[in-house]
PDB file of N, CA and C in Angstrom:
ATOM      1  N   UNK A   1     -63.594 -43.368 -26.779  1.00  0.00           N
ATOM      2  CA  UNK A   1     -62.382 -43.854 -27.405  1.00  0.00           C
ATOM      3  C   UNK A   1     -62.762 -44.993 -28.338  1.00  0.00           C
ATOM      4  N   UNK A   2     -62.190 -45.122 -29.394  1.00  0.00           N
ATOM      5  CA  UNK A   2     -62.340 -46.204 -30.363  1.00  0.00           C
ATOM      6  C   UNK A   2     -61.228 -46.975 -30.874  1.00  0.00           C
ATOM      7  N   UNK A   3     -61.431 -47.885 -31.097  1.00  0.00           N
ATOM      8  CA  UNK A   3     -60.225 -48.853 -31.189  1.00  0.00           C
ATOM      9  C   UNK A   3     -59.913 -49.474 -32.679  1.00  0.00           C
ATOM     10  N   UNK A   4     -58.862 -49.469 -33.492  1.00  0.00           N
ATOM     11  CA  UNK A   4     -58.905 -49.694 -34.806  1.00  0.00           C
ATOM     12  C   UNK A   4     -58.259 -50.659 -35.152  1.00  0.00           C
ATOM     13  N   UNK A   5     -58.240 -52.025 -36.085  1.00  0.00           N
ATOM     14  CA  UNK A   5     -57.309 -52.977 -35.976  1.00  0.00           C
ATOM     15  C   UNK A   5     -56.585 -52.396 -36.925  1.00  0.00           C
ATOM     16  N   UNK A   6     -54.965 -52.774 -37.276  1.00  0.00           N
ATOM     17  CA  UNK A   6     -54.520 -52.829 -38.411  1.00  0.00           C
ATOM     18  C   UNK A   6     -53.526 -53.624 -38.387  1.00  0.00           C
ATOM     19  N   UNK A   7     -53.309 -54.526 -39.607  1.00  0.00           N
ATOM     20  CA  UNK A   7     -52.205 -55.631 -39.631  1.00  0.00           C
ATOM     21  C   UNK A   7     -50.990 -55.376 -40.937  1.00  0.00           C
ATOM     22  N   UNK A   8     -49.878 -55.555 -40.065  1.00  0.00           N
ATOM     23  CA  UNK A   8     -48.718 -55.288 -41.013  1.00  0.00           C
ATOM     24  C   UNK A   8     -48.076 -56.760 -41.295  1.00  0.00           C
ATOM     25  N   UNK A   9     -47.343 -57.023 -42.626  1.00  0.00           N
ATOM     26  CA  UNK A   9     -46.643 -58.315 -43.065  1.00  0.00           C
ATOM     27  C   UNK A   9     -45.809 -57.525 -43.356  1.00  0.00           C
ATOM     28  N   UNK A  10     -44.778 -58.729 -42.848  1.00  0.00           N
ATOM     29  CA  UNK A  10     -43.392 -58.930 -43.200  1.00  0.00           C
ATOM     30  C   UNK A  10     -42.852 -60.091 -43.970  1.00  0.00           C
ATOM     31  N   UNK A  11     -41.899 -59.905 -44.615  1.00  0.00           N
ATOM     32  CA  UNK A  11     -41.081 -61.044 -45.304  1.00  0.00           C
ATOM     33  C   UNK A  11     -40.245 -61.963 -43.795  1.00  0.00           C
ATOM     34  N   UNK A  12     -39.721 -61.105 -42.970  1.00  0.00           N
ATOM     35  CA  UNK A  12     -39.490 -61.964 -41.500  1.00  0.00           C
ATOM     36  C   UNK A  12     -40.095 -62.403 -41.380  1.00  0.00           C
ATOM     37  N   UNK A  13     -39.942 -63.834 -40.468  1.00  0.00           N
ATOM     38  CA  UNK A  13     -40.410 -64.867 -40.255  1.00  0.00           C
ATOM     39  C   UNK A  13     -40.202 -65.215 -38.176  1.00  0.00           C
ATOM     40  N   UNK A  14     -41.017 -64.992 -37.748  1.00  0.00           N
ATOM     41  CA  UNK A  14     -40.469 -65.460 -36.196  1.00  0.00           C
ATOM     42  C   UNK A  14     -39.811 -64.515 -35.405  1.00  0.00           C
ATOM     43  N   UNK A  15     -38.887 -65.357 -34.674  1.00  0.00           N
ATOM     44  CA  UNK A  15     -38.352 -64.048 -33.598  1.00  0.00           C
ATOM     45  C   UNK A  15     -37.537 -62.840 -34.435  1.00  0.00           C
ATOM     46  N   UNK A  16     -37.322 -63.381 -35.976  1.00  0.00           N
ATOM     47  CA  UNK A  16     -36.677 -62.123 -36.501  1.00  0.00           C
ATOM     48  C   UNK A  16     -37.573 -61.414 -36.634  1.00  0.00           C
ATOM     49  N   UNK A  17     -38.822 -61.466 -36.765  1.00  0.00           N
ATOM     50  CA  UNK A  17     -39.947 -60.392 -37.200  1.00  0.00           C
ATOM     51  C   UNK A  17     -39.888 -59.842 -35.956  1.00  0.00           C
ATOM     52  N   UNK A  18     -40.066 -60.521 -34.630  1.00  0.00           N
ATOM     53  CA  UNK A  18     -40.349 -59.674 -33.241  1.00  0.00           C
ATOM     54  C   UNK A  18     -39.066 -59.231 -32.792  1.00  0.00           C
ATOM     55  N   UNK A  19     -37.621 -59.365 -32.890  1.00  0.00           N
ATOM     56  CA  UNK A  19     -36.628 -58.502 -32.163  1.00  0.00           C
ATOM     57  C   UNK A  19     -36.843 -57.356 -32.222  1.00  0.00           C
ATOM     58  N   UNK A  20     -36.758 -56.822 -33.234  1.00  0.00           N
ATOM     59  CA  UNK A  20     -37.188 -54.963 -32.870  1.00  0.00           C
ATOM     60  C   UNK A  20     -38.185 -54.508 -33.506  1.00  0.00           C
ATOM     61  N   UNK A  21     -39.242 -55.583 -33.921  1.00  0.00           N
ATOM     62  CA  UNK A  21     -40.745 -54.780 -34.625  1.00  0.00           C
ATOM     63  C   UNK A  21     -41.227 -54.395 -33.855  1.00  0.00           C
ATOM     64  N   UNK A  22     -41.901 -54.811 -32.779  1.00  0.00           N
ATOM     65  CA  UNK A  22     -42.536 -53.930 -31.943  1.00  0.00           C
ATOM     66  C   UNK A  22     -42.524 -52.664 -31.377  1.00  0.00           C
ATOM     67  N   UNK A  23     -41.215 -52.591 -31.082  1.00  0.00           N
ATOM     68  CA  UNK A  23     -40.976 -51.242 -30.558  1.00  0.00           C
ATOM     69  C   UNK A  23     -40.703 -50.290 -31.577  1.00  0.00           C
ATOM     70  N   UNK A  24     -40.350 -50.719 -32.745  1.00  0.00           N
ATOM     71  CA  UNK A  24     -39.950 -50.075 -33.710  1.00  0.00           C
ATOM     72  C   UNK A  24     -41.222 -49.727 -34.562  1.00  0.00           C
ATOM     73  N   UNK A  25     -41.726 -50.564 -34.702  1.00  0.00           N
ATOM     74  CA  UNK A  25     -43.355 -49.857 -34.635  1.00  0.00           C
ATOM     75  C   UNK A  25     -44.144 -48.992 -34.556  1.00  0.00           C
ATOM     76  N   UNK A  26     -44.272 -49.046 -32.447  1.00  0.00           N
ATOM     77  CA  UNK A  26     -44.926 -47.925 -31.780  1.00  0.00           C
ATOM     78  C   UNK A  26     -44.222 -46.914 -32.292  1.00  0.00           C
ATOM     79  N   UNK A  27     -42.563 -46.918 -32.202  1.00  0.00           N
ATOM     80  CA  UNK A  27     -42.388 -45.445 -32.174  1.00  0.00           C
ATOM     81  C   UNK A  27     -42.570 -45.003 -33.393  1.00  0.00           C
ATOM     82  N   UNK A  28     -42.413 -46.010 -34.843  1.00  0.00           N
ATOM     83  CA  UNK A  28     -43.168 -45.118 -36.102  1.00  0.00           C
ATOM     84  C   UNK A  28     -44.074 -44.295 -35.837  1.00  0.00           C
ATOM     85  N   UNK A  29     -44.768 -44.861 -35.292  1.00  0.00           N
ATOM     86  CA  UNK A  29     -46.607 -44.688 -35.224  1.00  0.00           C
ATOM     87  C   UNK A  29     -46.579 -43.696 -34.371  1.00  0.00           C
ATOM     88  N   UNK A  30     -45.629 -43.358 -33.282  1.00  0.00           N
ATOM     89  CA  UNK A  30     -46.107 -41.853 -32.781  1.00  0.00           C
ATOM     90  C   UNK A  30     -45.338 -41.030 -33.249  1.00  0.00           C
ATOM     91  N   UNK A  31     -44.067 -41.396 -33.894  1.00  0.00           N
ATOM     92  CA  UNK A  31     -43.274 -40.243 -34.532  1.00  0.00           C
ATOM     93  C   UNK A  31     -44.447 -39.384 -35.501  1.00  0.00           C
ATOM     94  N   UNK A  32     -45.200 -40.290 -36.507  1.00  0.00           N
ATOM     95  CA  UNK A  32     -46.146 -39.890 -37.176  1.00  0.00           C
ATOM     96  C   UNK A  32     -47.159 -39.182 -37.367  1.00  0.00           C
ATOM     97  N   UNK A  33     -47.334 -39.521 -36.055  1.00  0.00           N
ATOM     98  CA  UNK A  33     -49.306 -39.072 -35.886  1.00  0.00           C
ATOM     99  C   UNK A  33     -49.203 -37.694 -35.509  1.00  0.00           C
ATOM    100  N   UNK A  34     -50.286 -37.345 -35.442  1.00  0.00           N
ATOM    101  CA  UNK A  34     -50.618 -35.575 -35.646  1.00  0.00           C
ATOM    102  C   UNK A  34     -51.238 -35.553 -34.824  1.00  0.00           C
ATOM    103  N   UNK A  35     -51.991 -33.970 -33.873  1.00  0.00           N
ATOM    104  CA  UNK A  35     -52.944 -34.378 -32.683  1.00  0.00           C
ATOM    105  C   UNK A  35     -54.306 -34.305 -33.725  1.00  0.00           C
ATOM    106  N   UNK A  36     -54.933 -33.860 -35.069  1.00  0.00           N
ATOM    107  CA  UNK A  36     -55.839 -34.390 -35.184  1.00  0.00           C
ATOM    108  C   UNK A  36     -56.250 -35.768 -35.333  1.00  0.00           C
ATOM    109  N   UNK A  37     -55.403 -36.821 -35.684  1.00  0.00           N
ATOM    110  CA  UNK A  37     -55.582 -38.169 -35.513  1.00  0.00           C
ATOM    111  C   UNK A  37     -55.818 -38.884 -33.837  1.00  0.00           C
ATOM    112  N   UNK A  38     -55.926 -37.992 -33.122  1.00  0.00           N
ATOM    113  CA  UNK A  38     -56.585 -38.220 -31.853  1.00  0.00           C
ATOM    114  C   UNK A  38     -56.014 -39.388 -31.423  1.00  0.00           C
ATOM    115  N   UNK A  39     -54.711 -40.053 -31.390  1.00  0.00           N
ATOM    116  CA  UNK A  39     -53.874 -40.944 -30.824  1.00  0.00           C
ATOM    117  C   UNK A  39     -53.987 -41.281 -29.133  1.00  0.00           C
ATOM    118  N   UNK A  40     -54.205 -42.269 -28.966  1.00  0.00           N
ATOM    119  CA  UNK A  40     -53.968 -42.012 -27.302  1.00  0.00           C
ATOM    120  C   UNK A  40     -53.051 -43.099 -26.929  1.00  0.00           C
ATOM    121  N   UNK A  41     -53.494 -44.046 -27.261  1.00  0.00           N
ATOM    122  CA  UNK A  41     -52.440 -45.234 -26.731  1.00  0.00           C
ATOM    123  C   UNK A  41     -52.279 -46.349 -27.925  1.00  0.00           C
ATOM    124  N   UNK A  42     -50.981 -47.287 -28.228  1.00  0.00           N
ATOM    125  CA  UNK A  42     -50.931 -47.905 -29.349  1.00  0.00           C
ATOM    126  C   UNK A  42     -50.360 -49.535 -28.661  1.00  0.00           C
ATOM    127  N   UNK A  43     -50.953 -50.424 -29.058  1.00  0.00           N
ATOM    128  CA  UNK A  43     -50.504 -51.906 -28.742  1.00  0.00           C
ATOM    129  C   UNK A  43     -50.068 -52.554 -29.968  1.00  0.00           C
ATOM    130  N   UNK A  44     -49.236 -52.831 -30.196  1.00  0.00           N
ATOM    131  CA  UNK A  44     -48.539 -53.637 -31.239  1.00  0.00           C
ATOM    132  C   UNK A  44     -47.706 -55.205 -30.618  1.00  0.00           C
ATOM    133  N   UNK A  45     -48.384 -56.025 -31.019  1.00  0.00           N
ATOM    134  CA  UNK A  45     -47.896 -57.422 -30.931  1.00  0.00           C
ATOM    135  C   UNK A  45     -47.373 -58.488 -32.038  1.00  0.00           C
ATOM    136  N   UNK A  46     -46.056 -58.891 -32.110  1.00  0.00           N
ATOM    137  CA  UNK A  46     -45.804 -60.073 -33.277  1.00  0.00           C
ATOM    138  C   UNK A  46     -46.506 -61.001 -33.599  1.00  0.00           C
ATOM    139  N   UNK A  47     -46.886 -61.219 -34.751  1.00  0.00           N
ATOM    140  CA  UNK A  47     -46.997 -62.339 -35.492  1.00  0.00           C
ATOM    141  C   UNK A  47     -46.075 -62.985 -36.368  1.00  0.00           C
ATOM    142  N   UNK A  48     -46.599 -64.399 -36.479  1.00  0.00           N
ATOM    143  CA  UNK A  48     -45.178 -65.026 -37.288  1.00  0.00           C
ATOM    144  C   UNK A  48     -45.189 -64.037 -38.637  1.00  0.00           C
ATOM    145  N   UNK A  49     -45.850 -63.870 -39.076  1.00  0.00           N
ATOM    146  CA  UNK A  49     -45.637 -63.068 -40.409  1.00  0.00           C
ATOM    147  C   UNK A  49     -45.596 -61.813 -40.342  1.00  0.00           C
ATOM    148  N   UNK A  50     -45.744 -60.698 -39.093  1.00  0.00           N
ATOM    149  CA  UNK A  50     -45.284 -59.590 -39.609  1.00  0.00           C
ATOM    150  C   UNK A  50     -45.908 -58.797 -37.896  1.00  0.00           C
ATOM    151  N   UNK A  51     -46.823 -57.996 -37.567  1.00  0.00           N
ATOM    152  CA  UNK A  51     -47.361 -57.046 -36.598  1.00  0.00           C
ATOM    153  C   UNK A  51     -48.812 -57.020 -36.861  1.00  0.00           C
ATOM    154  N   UNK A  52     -49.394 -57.241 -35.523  1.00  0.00           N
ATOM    155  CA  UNK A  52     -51.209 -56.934 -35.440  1.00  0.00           C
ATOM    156  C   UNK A  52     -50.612 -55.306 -34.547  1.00  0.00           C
ATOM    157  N   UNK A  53     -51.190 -54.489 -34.572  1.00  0.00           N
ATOM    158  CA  UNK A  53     -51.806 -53.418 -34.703  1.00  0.00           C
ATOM    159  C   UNK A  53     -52.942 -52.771 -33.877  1.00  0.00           C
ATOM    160  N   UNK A  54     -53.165 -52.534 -32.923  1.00  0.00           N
ATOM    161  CA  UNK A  54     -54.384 -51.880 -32.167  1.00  0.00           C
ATOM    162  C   UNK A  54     -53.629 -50.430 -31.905  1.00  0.00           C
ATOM    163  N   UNK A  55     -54.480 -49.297 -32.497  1.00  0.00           N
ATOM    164  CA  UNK A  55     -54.890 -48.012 -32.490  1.00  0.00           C
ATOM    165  C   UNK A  55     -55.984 -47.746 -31.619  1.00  0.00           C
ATOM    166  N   UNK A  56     -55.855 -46.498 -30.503  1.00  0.00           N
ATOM    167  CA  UNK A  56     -57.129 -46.550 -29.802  1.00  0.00           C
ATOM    168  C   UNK A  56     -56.937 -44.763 -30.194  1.00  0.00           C
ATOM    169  N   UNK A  57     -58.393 -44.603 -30.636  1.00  0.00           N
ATOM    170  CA  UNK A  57     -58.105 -43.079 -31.001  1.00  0.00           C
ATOM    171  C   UNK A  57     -59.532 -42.670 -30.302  1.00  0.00           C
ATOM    172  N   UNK A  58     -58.933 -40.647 -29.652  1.00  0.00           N
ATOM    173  CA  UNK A  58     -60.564 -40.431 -29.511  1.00  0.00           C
ATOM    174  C   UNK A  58     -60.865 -39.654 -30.027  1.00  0.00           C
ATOM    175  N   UNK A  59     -61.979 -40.019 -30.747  1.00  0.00           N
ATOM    176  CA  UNK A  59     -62.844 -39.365 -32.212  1.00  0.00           C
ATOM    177  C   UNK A  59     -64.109 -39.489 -31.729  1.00  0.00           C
ATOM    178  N   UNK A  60     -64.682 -38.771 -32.718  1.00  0.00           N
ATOM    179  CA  UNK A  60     -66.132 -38.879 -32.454  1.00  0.00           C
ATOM    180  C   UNK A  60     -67.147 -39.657 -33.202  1.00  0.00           C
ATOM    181  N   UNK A  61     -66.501 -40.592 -34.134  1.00  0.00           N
ATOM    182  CA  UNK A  61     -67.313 -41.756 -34.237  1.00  0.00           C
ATOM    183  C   UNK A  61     -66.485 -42.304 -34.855  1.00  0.00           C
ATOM    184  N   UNK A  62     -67.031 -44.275 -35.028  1.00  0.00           N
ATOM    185  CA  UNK A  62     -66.209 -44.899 -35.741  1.00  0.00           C
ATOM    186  C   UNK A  62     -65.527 -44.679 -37.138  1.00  0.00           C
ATOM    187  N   UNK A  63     -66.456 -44.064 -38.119  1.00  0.00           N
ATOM    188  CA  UNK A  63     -65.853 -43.881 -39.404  1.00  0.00           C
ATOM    189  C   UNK A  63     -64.797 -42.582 -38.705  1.00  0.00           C
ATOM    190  N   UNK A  64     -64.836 -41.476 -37.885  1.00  0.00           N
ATOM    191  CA  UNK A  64     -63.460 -40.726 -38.122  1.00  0.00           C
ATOM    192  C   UNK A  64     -62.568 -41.756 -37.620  1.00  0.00           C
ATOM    193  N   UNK A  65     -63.075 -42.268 -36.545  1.00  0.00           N
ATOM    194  CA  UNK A  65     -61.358 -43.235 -36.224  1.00  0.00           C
ATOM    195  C   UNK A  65     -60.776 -43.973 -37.569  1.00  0.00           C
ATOM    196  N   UNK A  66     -61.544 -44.716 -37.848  1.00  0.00           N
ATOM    197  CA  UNK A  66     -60.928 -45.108 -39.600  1.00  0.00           C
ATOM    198  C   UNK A  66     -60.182 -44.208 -40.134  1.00  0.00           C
ATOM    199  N   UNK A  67     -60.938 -43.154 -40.680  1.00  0.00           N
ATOM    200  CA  UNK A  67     -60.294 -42.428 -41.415  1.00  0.00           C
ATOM    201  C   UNK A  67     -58.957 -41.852 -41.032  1.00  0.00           C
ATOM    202  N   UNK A  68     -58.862 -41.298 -39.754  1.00  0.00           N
ATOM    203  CA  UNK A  68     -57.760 -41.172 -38.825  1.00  0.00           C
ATOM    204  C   UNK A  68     -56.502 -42.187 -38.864  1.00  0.00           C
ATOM    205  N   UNK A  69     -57.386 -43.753 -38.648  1.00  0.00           N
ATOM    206  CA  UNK A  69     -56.228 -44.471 -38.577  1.00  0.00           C
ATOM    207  C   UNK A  69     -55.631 -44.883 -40.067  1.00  0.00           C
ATOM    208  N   UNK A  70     -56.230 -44.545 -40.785  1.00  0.00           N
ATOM    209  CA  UNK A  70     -55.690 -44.946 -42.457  1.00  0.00           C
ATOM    210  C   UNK A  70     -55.058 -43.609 -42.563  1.00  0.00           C
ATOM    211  N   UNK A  71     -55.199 -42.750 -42.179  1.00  0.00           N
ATOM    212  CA  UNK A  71     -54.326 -41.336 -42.937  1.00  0.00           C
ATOM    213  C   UNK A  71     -53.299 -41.502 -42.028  1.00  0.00           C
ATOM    214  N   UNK A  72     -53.483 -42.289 -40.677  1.00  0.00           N
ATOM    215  CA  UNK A  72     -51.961 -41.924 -40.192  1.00  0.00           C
ATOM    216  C   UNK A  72     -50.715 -42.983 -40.866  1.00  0.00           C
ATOM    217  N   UNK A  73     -51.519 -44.118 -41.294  1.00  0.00           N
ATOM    218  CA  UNK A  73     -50.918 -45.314 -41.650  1.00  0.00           C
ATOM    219  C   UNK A  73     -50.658 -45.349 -43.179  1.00  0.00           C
ATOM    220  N   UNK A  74     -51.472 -44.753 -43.800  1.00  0.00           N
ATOM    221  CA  UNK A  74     -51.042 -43.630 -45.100  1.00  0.00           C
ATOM    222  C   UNK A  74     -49.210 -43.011 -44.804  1.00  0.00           C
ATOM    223  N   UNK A  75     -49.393 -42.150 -43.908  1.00  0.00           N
ATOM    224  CA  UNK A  75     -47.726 -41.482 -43.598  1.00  0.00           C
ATOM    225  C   UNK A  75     -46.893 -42.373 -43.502  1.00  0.00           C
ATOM    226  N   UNK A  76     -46.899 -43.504 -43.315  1.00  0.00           N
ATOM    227  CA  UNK A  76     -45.798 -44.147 -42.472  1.00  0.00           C
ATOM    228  C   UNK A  76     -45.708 -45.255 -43.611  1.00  0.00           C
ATOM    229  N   UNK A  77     -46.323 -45.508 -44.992  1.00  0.00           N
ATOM    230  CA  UNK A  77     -46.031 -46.426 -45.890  1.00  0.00           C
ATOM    231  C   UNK A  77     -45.046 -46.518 -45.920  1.00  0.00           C
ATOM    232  N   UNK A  78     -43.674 -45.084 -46.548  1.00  0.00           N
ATOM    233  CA  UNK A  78     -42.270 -45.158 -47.056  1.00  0.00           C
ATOM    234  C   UNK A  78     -41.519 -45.567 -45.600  1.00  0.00           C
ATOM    235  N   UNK A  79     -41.710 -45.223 -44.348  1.00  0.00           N
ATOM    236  CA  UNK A  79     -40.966 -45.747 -43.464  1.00  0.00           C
ATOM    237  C   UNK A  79     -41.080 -46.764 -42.727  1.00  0.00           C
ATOM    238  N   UNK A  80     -42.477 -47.427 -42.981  1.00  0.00           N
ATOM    239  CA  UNK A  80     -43.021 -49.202 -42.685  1.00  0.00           C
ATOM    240  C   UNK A  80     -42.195 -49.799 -44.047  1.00  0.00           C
ATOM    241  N   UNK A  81     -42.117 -49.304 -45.397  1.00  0.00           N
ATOM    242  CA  UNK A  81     -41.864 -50.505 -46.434  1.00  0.00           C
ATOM    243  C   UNK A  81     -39.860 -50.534 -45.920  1.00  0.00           C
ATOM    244  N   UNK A  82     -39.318 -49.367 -45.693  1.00  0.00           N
ATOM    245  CA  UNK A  82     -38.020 -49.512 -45.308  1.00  0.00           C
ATOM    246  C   UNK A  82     -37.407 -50.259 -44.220  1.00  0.00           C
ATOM    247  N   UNK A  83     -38.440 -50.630 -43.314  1.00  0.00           N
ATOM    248  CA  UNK A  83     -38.241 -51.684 -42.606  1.00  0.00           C
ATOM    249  C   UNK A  83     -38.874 -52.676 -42.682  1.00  0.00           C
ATOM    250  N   UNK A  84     -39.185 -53.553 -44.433  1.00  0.00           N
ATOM    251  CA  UNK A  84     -39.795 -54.156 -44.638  1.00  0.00           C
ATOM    252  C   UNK A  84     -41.394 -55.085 -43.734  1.00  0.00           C
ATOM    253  N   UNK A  85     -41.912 -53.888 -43.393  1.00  0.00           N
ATOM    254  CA  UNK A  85     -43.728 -53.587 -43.287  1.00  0.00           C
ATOM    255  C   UNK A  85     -44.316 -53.594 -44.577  1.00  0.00           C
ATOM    256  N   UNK A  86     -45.534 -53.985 -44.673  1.00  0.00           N
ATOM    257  CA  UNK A  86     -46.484 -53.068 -45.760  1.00  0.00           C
ATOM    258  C   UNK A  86     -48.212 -53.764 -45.051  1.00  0.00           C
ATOM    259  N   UNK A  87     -49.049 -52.986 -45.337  1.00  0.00           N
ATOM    260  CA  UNK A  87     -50.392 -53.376 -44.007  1.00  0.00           C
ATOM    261  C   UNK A  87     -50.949 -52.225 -43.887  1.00  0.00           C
ATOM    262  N   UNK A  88     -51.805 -52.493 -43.392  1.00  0.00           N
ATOM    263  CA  UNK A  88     -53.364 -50.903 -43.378  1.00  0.00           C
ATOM    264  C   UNK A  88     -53.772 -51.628 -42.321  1.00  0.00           C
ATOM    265  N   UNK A  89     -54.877 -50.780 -41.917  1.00  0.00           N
ATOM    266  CA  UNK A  89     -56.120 -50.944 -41.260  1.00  0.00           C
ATOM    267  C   UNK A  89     -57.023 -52.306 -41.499  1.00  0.00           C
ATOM    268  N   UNK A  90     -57.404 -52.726 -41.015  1.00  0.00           N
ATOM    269  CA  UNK A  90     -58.644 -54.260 -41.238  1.00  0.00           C
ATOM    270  C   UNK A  90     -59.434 -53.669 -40.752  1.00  0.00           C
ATOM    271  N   UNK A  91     -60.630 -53.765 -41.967  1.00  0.00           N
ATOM    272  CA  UNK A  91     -62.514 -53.189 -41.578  1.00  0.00           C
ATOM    273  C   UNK A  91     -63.095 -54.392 -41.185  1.00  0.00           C
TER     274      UNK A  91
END
């Protein structure tokens, strides 16, 4: 299993960023994903400025998990920017 960071910003600031980012989040993120992106479990925690991000995918090496976790996070641009998100992956 491999683990991928990725960090999202928001224009929210504080507990408005965390009332329903988190959960609203995860469930982007599995509404999204496909079984080749090899998803297994997702941790998402607030920051004052927006969501940190842990992806744990199982792939068979680090560059597919990347690639995996940017194509899934690729899908979810138009429905992260509508709930004012925008953020990728951190290498």
């Amino acid at each position: 299993m491999r683990m991928v960071r990725a960090l999202l910003a928001s224009a929210a600031v504080g507990d408005e960023a965390s009332t329903a980012g988190a959960g609203l989040i995860e469930d982007l993120l599995w509404a999204h994903a496909v079984l080749a992106d090899g998803l297994e479990h997702i941790r998402v925690r607030p920051l004052p400025h927006g969501m940190d991000v842990v992806l744990f995918l199982s792939t068979p090496s680090d560059a597919s998990a990347l690639l995996a976790a940017a194509g899934l996070l690729d899908r979810l641009q138009r429905p992260l920017a509508r709930h004012g998100y925008t953020g990728g992956v951190v290498l």
